[in-house]
N, C-alpha and C. Protein backbone atom coordinates (compact mmCIF):
# COMPACT_ATOMS: atom_id res chain seq x y z
N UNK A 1 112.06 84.71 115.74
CA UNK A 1 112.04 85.96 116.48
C UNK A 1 110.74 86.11 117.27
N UNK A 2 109.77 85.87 116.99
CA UNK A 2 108.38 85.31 117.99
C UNK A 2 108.38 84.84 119.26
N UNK A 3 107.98 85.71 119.48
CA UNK A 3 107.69 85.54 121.09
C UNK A 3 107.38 84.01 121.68
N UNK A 4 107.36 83.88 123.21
CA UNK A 4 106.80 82.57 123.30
C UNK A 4 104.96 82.51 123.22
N UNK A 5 104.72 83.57 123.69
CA UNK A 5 103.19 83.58 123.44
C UNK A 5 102.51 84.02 122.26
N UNK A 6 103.63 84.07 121.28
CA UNK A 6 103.02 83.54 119.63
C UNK A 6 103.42 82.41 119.32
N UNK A 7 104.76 81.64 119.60
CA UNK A 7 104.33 80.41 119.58
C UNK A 7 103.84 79.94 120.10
N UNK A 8 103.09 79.90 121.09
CA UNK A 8 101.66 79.02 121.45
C UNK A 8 100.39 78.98 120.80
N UNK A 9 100.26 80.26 120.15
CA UNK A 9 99.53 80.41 119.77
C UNK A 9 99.71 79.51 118.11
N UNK A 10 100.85 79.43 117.44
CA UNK A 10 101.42 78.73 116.63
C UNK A 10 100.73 77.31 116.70
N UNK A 11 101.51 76.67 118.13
CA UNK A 11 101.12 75.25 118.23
C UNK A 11 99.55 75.09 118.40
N UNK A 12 98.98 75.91 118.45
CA UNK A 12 97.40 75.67 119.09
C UNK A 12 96.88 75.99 117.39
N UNK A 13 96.72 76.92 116.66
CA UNK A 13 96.57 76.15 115.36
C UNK A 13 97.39 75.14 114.51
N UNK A 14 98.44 74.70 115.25
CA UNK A 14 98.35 73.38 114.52
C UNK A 14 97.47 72.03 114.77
N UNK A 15 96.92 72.30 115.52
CA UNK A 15 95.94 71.19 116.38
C UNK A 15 94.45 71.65 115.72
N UNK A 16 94.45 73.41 115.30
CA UNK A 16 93.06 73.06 115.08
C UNK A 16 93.21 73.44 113.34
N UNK A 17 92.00 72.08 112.85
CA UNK A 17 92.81 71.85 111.31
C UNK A 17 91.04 72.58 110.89
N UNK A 18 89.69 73.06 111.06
CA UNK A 18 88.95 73.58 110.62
C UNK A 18 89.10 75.08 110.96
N UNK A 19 89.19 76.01 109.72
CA UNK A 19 89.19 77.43 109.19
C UNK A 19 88.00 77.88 110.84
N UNK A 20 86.69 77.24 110.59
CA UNK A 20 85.99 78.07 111.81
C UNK A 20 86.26 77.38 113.59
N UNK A 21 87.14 76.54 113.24
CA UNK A 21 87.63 76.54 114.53
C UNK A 21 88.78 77.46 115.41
N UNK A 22 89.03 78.13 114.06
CA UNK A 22 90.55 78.68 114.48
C UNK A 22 90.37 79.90 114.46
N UNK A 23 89.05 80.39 113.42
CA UNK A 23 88.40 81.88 113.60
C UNK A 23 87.64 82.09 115.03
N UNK A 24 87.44 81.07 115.84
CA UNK A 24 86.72 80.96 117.10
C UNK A 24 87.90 81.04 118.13
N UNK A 25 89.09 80.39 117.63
CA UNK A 25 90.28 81.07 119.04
C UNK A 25 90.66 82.24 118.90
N UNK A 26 90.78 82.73 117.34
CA UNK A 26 91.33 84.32 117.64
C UNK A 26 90.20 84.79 118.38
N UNK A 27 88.55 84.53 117.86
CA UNK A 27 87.92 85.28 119.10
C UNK A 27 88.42 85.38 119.87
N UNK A 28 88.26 84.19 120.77
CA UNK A 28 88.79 83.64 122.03
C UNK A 28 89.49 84.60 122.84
N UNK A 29 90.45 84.73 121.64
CA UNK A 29 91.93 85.28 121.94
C UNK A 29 91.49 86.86 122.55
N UNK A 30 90.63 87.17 121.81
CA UNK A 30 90.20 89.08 121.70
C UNK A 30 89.32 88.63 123.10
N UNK A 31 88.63 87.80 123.37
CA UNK A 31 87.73 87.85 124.43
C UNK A 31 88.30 87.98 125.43
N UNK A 32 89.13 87.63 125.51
CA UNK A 32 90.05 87.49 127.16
C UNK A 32 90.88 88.62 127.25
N UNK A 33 90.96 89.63 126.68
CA UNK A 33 91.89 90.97 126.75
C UNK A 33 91.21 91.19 127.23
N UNK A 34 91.65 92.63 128.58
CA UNK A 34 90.81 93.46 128.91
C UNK A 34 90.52 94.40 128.34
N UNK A 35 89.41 95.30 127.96
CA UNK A 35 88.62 96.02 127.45
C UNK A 35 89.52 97.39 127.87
N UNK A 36 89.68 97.99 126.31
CA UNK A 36 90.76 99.43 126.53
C UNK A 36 90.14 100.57 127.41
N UNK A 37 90.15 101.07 128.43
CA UNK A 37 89.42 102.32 128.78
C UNK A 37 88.98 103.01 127.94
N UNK A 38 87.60 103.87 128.41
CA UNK A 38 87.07 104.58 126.93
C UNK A 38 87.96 106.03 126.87
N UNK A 39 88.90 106.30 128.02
CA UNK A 39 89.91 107.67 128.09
C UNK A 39 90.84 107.25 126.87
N UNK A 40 91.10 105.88 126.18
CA UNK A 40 92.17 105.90 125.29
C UNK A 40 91.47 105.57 124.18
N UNK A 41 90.45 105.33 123.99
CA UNK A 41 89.85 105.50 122.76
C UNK A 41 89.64 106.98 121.80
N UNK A 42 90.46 107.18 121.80
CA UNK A 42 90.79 108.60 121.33
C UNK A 42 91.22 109.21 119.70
N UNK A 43 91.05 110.08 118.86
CA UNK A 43 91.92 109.95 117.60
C UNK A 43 93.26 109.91 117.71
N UNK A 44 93.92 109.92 118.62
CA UNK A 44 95.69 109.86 118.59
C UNK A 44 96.27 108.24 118.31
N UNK A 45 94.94 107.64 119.36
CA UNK A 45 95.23 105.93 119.58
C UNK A 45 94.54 105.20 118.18
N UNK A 46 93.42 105.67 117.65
CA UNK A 46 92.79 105.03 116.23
C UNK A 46 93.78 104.93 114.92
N UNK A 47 93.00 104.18 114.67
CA UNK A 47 94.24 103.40 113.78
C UNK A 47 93.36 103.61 112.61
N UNK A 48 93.47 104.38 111.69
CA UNK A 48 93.16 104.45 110.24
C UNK A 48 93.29 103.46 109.44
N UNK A 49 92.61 102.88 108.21
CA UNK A 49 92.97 102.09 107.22
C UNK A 49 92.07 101.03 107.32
N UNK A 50 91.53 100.44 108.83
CA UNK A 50 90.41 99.57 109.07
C UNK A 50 89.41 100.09 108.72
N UNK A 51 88.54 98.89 108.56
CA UNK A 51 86.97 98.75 108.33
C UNK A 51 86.41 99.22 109.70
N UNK A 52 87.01 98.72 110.44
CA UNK A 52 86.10 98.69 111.86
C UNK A 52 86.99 99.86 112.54
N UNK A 53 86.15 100.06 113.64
CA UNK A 53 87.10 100.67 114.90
C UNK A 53 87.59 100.47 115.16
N UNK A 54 89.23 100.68 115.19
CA UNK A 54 91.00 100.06 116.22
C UNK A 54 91.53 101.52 116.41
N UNK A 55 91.50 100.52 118.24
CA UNK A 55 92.65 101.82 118.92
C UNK A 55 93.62 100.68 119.94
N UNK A 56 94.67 101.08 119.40
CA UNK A 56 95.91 100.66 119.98
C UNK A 56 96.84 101.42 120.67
N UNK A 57 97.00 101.18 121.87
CA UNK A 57 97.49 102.21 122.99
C UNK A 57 99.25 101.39 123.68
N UNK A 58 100.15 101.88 122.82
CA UNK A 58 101.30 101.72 123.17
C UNK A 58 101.90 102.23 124.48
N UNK A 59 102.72 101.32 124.89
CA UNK A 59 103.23 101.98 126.38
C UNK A 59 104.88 101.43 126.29
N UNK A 60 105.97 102.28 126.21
CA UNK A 60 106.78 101.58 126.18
C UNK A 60 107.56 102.23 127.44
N UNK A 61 108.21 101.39 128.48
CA UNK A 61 108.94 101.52 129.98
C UNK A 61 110.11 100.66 129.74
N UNK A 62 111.01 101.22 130.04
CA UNK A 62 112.02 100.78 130.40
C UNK A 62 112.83 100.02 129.19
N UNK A 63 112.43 100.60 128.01
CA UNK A 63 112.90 100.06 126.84
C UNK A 63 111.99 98.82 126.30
N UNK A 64 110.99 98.55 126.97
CA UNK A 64 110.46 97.24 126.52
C UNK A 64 109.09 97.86 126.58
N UNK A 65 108.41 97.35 124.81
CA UNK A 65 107.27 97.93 123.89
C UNK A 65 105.97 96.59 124.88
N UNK A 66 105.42 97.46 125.23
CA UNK A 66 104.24 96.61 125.41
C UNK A 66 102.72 97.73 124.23
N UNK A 67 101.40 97.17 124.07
CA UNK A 67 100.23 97.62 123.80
C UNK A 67 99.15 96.87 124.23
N UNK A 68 98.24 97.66 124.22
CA UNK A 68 96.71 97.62 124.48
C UNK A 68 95.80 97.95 123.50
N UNK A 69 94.73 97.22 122.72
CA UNK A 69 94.24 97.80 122.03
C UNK A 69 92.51 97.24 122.22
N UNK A 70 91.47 97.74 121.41
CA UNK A 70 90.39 97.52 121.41
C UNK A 70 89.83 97.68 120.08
N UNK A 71 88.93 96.66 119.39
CA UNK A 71 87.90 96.79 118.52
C UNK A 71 86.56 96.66 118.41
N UNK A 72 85.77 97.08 117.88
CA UNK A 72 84.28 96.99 118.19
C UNK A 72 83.92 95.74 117.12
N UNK A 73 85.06 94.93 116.45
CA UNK A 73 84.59 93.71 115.44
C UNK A 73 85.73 92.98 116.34
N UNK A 74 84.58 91.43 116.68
CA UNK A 74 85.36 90.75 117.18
C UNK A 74 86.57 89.80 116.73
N UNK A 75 86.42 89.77 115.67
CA UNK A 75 87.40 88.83 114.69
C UNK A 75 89.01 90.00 115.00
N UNK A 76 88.72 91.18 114.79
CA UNK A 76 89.42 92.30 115.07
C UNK A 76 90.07 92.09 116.06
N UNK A 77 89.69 92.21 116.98
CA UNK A 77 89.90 92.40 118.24
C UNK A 77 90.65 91.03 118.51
N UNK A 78 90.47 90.12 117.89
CA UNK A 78 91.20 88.53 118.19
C UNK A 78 92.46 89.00 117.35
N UNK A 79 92.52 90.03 116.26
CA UNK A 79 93.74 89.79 115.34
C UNK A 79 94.63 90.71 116.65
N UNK A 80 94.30 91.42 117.30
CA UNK A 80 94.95 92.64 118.18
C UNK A 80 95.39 91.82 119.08
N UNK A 81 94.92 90.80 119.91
CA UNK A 81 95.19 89.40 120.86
C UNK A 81 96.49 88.85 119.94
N UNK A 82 96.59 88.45 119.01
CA UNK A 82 97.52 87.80 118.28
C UNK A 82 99.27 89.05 118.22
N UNK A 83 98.50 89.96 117.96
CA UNK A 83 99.53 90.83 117.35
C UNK A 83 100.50 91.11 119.31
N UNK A 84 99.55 90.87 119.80
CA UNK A 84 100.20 91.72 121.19
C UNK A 84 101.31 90.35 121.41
N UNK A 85 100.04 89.28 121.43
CA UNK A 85 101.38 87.92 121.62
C UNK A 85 102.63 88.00 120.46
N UNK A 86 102.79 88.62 119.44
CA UNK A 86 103.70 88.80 118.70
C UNK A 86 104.75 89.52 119.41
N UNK A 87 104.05 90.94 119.90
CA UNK A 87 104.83 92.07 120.29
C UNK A 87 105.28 92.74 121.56
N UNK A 88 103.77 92.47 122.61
CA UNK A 88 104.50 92.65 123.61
C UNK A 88 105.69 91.77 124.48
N UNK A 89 106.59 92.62 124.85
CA UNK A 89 107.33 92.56 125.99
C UNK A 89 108.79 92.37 125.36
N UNK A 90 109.26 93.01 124.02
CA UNK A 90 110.07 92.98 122.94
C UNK A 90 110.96 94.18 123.37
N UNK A 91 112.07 93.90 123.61
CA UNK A 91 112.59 95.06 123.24
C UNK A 91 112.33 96.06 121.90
N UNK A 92 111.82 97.66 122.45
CA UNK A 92 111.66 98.48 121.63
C UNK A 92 112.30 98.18 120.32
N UNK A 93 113.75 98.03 120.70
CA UNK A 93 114.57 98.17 119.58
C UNK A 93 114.39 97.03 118.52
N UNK A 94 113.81 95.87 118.81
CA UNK A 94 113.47 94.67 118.52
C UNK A 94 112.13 94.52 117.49
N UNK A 95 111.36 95.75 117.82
CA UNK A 95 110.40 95.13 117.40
C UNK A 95 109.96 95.47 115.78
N UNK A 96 110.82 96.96 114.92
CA UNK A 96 110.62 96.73 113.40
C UNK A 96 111.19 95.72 112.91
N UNK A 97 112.22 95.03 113.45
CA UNK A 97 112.98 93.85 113.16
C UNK A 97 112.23 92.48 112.62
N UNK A 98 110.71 92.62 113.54
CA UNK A 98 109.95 91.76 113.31
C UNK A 98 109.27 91.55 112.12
N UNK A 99 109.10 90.62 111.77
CA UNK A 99 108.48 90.24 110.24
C UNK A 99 107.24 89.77 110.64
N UNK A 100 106.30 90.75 110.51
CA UNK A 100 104.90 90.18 111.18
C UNK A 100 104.17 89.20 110.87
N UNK A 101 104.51 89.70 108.68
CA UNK A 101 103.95 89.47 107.69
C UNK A 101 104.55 87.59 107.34
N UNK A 102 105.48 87.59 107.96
CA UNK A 102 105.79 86.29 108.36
C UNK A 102 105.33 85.40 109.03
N UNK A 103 105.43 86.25 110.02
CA UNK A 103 104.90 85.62 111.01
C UNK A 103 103.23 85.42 111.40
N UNK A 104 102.44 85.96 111.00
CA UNK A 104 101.02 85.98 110.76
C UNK A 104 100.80 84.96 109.59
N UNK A 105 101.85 84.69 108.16
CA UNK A 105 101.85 83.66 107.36
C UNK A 105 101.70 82.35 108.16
N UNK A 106 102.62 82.24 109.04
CA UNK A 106 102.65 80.94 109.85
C UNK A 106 101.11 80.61 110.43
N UNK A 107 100.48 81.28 110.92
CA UNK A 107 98.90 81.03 110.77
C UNK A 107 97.93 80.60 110.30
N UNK A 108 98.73 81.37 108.77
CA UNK A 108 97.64 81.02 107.29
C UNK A 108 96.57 82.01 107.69
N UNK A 109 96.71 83.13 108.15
CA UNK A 109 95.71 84.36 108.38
C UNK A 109 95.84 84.91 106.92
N UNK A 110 97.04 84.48 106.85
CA UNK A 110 97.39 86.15 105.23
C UNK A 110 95.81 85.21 103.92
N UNK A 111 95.78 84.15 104.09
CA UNK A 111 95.16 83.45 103.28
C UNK A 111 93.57 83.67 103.38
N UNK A 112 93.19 83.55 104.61
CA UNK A 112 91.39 83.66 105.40
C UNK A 112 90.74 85.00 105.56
N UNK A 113 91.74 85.88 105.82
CA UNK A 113 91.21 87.46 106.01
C UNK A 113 90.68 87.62 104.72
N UNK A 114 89.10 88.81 105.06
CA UNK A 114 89.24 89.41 103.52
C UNK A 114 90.28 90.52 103.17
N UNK A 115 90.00 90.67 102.17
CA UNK A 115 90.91 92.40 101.99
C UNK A 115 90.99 93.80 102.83
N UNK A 116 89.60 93.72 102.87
CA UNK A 116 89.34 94.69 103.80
C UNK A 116 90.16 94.48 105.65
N UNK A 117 89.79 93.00 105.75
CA UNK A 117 90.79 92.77 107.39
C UNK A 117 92.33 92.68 106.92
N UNK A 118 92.96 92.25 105.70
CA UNK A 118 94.02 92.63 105.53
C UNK A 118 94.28 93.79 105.44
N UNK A 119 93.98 94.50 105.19
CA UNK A 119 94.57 96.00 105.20
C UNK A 119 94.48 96.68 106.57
N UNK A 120 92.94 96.30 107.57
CA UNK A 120 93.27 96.77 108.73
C UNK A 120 94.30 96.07 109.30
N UNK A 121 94.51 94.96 109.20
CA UNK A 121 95.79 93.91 109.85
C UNK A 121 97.58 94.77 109.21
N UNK A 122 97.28 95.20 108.32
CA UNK A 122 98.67 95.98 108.05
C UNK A 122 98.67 97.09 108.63
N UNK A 123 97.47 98.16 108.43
CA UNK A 123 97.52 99.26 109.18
C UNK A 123 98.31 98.83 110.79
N UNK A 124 97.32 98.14 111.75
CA UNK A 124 97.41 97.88 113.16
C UNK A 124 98.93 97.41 113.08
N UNK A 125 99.80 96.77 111.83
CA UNK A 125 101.27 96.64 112.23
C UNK A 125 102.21 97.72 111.92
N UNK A 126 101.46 98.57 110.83
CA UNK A 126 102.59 100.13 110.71
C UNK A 126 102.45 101.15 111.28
N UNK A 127 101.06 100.98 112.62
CA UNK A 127 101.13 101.92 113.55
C UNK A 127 102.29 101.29 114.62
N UNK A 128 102.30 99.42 115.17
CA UNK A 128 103.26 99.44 116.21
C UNK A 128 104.58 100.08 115.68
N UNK A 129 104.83 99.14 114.10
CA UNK A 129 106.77 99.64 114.24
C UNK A 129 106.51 101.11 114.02
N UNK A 130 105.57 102.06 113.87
CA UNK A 130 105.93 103.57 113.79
C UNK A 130 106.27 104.20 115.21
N UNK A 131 105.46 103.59 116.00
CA UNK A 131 105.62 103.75 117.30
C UNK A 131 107.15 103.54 118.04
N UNK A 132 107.38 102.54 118.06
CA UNK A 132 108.47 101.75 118.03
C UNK A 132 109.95 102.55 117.54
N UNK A 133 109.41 102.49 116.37
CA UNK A 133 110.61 102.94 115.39
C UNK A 133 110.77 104.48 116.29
N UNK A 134 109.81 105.11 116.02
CA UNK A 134 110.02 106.71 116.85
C UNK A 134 110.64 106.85 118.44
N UNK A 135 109.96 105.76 119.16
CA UNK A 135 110.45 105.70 120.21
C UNK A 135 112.01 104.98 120.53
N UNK A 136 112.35 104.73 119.68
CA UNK A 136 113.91 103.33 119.58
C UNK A 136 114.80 104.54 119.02
């Protein structure tokens, strides 16, 4: 059910077989988003449950869920890069359907995060399907 730009992201850690090589593409990954406006950094868009600062700014048109988000921890901000290649461009209706927790397994993230980024990593997925879910 993964998008094509989570499987790429798929095949590109299978190529990289060191833990800090692959913590350096999710950077990567967060580096190359554009930076959320500071108008949506807001308490409506913050995402509770993280360590760090997350604001994730949903936009859904025409039936199809896209987001935007921003963190002030960059490892963060690479998991938000990952999650969008999961999610955007999904049909709304499509996207609690998704097994994130699956699909982030395929990574081997569920294994490397501490606790603390696991729990923001669950938060940042039961704000999309709430979104989602409300809007579908």
């Amino acid at each position: 059910m993964a998008s094509p730009a989570f499987e790429d992201i798929v095949e590109d850690f299978e190529f990289l077989e060191d833990w800090e090589d692959r913590y350096r593409y999710v950077i990567e990954q967060g580096k190359a988003m554009e930076p959320l406006p500071d108008a949506l950094k807001v308490p409506a868009t913050k995402v509770e449950g993280c360590a760090s600062q997350v604001w994730l700014h949903p936009v859904i048109e025409g039936g199809v869920f896209r987001f935007d988000g921003e963190s002030d921890a960059m490892i963060v901000r690479g998991l938000i890069a990952v999650l969008r290649a999961l999610y955007n461009d999904l049909p709304v209706a499509d996207v609690p359907a998704v097994d994130a927790r699956a699909e982030m397994a395929r990574l081997g993230l569920n294994d490397h995060l501490s606790a603390q980024r696991s729990n923001g990593l669950r938060a940042m997925i039961e704000r999309i399907r709430k979104v989602a879910a409300e809007a579908g």
